[in-house]
C-alpha atoms as a PDB file:
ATOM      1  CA  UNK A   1      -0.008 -32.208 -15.488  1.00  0.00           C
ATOM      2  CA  UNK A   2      -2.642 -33.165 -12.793  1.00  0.00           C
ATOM      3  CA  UNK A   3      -5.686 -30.382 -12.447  1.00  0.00           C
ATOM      4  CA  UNK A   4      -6.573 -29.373  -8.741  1.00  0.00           C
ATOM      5  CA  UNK A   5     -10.155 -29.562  -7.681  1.00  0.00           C
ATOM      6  CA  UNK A   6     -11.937 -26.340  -7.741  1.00  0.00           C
ATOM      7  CA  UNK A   7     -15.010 -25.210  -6.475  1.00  0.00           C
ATOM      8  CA  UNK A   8     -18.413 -25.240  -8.842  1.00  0.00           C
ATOM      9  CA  UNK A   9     -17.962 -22.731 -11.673  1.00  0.00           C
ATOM     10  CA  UNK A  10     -14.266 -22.096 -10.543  1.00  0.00           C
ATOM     11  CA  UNK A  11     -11.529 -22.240 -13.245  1.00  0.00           C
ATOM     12  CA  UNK A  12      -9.320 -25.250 -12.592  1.00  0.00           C
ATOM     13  CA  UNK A  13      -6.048 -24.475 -12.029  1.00  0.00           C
ATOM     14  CA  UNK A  14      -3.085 -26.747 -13.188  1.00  0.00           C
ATOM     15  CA  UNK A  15      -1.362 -28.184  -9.835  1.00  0.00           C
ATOM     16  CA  UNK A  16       2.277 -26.564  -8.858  1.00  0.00           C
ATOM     17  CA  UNK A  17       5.220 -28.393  -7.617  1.00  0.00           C
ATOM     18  CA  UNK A  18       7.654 -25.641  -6.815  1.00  0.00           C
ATOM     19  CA  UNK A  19      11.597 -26.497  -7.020  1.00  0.00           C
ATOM     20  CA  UNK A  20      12.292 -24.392  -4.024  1.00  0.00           C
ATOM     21  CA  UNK A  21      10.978 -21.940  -1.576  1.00  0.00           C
ATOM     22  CA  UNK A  22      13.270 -19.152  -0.540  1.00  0.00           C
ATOM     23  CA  UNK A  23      13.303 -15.955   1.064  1.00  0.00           C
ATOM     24  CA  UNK A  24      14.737 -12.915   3.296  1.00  0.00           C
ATOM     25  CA  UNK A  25      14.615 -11.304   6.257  1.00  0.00           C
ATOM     26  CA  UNK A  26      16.570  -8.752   7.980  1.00  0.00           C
ATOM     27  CA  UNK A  27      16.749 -10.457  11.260  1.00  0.00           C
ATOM     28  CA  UNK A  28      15.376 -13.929  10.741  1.00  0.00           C
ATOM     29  CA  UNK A  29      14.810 -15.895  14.132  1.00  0.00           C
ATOM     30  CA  UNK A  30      13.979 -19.663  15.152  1.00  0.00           C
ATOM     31  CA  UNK A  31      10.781 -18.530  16.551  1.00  0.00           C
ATOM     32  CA  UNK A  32       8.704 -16.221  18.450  1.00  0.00           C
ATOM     33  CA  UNK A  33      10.444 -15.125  21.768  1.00  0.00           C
ATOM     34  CA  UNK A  34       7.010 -14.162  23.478  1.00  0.00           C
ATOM     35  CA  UNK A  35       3.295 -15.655  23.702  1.00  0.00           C
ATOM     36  CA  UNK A  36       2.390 -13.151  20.676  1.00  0.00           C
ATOM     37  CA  UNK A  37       6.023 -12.773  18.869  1.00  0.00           C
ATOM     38  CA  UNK A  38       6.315  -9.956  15.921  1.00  0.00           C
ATOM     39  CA  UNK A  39       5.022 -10.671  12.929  1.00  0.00           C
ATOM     40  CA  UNK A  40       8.291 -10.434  11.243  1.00  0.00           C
ATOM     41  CA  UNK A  41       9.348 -13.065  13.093  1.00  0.00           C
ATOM     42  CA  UNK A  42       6.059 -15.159  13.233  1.00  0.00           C
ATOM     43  CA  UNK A  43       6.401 -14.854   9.460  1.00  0.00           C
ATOM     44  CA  UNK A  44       9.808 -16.653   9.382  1.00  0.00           C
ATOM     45  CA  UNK A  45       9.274 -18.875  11.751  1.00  0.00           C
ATOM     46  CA  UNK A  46       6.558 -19.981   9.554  1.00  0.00           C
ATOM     47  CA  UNK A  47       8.561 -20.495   6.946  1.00  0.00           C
ATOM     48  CA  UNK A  48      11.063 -21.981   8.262  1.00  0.00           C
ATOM     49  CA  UNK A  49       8.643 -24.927   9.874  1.00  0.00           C
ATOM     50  CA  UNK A  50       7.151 -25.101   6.202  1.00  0.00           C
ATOM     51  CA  UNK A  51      10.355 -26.396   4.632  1.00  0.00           C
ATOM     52  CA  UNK A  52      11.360 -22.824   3.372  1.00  0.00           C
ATOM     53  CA  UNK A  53      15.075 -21.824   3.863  1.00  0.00           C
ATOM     54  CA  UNK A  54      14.612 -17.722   5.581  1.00  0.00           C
ATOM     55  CA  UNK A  55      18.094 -16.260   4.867  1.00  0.00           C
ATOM     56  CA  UNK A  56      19.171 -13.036   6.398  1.00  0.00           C
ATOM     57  CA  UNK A  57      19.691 -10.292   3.990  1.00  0.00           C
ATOM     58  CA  UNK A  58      19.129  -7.034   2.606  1.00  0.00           C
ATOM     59  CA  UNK A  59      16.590  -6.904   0.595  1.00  0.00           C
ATOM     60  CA  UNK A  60      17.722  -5.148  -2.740  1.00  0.00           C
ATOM     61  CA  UNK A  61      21.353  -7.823  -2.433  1.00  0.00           C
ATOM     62  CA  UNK A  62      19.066 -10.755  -2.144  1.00  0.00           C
ATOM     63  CA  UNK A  63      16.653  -9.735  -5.094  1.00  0.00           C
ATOM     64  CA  UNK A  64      19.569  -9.271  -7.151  1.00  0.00           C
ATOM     65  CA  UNK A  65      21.552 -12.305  -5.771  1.00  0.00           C
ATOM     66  CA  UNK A  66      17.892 -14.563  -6.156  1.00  0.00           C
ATOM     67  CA  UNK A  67      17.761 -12.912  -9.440  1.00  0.00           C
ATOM     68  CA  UNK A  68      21.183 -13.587 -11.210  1.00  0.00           C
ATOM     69  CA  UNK A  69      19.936 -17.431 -11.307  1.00  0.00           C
ATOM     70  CA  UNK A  70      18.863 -19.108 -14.139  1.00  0.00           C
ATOM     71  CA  UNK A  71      16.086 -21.109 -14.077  1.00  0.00           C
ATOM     72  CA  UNK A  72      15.158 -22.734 -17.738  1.00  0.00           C
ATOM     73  CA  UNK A  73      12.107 -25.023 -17.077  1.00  0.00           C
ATOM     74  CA  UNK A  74      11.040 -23.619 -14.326  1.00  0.00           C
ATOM     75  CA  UNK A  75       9.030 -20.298 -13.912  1.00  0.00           C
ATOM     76  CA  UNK A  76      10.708 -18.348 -11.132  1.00  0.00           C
ATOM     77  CA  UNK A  77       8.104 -16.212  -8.703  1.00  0.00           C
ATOM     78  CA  UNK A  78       9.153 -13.450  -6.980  1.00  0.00           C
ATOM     79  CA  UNK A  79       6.682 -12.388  -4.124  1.00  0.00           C
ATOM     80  CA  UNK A  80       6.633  -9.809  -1.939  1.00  0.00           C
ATOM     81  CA  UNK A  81       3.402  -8.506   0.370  1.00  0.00           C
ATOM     82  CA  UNK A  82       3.427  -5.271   1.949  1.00  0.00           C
ATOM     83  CA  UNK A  83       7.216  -4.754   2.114  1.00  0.00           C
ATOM     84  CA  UNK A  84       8.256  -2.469  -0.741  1.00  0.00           C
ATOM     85  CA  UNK A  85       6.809   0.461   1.268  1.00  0.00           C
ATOM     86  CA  UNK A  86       9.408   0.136   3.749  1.00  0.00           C
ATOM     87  CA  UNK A  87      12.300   0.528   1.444  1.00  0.00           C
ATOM     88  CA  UNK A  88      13.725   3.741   0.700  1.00  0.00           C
ATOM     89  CA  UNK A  89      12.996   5.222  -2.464  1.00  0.00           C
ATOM     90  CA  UNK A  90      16.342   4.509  -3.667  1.00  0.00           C
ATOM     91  CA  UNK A  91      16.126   0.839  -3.295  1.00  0.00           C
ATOM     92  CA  UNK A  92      12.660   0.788  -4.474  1.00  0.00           C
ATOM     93  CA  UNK A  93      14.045   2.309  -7.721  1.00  0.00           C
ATOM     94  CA  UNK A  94      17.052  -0.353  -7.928  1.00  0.00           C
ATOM     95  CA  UNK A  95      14.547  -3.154  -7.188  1.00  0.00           C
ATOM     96  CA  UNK A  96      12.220  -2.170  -9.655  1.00  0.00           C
ATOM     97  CA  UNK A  97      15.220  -1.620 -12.451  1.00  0.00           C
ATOM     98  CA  UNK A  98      16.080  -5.181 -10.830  1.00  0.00           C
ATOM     99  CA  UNK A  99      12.734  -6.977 -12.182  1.00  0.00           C
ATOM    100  CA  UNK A 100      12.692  -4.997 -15.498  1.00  0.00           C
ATOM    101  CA  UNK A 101      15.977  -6.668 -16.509  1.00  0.00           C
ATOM    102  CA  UNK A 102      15.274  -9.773 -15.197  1.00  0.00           C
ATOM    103  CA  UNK A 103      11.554  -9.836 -17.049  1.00  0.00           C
ATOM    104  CA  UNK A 104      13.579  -8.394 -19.902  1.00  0.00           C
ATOM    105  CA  UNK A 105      15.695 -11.468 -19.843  1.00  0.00           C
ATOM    106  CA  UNK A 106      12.631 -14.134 -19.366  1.00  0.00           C
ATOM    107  CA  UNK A 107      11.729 -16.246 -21.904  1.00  0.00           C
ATOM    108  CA  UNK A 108       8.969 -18.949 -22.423  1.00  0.00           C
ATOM    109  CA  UNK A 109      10.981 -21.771 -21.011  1.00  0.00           C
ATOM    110  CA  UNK A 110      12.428 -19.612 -18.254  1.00  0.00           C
ATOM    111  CA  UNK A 111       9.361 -16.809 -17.428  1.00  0.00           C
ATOM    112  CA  UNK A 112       9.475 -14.486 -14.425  1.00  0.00           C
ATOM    113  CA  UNK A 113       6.683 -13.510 -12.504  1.00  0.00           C
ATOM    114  CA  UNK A 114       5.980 -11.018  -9.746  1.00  0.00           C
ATOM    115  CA  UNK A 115       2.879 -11.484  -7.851  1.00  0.00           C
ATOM    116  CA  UNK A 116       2.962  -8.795  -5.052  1.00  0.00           C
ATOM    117  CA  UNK A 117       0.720  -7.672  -1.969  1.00  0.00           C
ATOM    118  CA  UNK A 118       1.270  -4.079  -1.927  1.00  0.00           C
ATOM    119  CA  UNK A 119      -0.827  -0.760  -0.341  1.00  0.00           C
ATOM    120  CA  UNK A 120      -2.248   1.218  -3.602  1.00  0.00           C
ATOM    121  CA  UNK A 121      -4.142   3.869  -1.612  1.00  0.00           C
ATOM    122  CA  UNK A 122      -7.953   2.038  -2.625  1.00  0.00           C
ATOM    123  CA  UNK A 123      -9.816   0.272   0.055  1.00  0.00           C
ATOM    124  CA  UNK A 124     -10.450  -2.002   1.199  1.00  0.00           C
ATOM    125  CA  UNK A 125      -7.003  -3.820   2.057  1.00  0.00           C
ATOM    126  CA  UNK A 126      -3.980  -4.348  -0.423  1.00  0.00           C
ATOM    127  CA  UNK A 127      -3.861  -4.721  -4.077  1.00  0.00           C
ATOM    128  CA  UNK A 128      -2.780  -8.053  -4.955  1.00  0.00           C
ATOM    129  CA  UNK A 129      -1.158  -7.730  -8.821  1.00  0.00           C
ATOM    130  CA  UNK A 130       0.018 -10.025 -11.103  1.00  0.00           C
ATOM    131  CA  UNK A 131       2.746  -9.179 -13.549  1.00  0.00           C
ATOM    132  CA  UNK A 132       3.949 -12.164 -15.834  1.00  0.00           C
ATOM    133  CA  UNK A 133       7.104 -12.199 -18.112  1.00  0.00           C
ATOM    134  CA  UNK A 134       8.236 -12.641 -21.225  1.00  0.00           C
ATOM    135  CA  UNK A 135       5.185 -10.516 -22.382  1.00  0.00           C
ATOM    136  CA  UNK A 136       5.380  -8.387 -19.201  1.00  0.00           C
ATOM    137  CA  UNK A 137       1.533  -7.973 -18.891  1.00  0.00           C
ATOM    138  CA  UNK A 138       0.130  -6.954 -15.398  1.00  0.00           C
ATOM    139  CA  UNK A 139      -3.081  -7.482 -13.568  1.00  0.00           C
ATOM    140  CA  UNK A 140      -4.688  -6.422 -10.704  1.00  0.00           C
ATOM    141  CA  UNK A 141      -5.339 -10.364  -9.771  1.00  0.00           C
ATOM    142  CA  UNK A 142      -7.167  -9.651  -5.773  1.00  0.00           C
ATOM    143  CA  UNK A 143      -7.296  -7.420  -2.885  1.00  0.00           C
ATOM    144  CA  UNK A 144      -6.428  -8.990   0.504  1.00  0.00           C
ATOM    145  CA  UNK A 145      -6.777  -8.114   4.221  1.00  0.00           C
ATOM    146  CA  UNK A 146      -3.129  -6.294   4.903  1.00  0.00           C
ATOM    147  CA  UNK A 147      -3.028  -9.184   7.233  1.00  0.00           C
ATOM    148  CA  UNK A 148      -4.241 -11.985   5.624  1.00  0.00           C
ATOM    149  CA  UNK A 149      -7.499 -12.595   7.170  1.00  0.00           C
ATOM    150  CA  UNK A 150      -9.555 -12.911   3.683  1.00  0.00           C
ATOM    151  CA  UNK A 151      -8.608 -12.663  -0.325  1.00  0.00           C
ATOM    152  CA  UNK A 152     -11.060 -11.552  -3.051  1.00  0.00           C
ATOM    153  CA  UNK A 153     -10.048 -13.178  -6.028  1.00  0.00           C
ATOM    154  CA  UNK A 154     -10.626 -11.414  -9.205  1.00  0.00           C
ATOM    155  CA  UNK A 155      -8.301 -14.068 -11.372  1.00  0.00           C
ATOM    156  CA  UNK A 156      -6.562 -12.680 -14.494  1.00  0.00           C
ATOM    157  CA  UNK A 157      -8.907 -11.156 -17.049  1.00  0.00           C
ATOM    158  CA  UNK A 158     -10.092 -13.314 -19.887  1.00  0.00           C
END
């Protein structure tokens, strides 16, 4: 496996070649329909001109759907940024039971990790947190700007 460049003093990092990028929205669109656009929509338009399929979805039947697949040799991310605070408390609760099972069910050759963006109530911005599976540990890995405008990178703890 090739190493990525890194800055001086930086950890390298080994490089990633992911299998495939997909994700969900409510009421993905083609592209902005104003000057500005929503971000929602901004967001999948991204996406969607970065090679990553945006399928429309509820959330908690995609995560489960997304989840149900194996993926032995590959480690399978899931990644959500300031989006779980939207959901109900019920789904919240399913999603979360969701993970468990599906960490519960990783293994070395197949691990599951959850790298989210989420509001914790500290300041300033969002915690970013790391949670990596089959051993299930969790970090708090960064904060970021709620809307992406900087990252301070803490790394996982050594």
């Amino acid at each position: 496996m090739s190493k990525s460049s890194t800055a001086p003093g930086a950890t390298s990092i080994p490089s990633i070649r992911p299998i495939a990028r997909i994700g969900f929205g409510f009421s993905p669109m083609s592209g902005p329909t104003s000057r500005t656009g929503s971000t929602a929509r901004g967001k999948h338009w991204i996406a969607a001109f970065h090679g990553s399929l945006v399928e429309r979805a509820d959330a908690i039947d995609w995560l489960r759907m997304r989840l149900s697949i194996a993926h032995s040799g590959a480690a399978h991310v899931v990644y959500h940024s300031i989006a779980w605070q939207y959901l109900p408390q019920i789904a919240r609760n399913e999603g979360e039971a969701l993970i468990s099972a599906a960490g519960a069910a990783a293994t070395s050759e197949a691990p599951l990790a959850r790298l989210q963006m989420e509001a914790d109530g500290q300041a300033p911005g969002a915690a970013l947190s790391l949670q990596i599976w089959p051993s299930g540990d969790k970090h708090l890995v960064g904060r970021a700007d709620f809307h992406g405008r900087w990252v301070a990178w803490q790394g996982w703890p050594t």
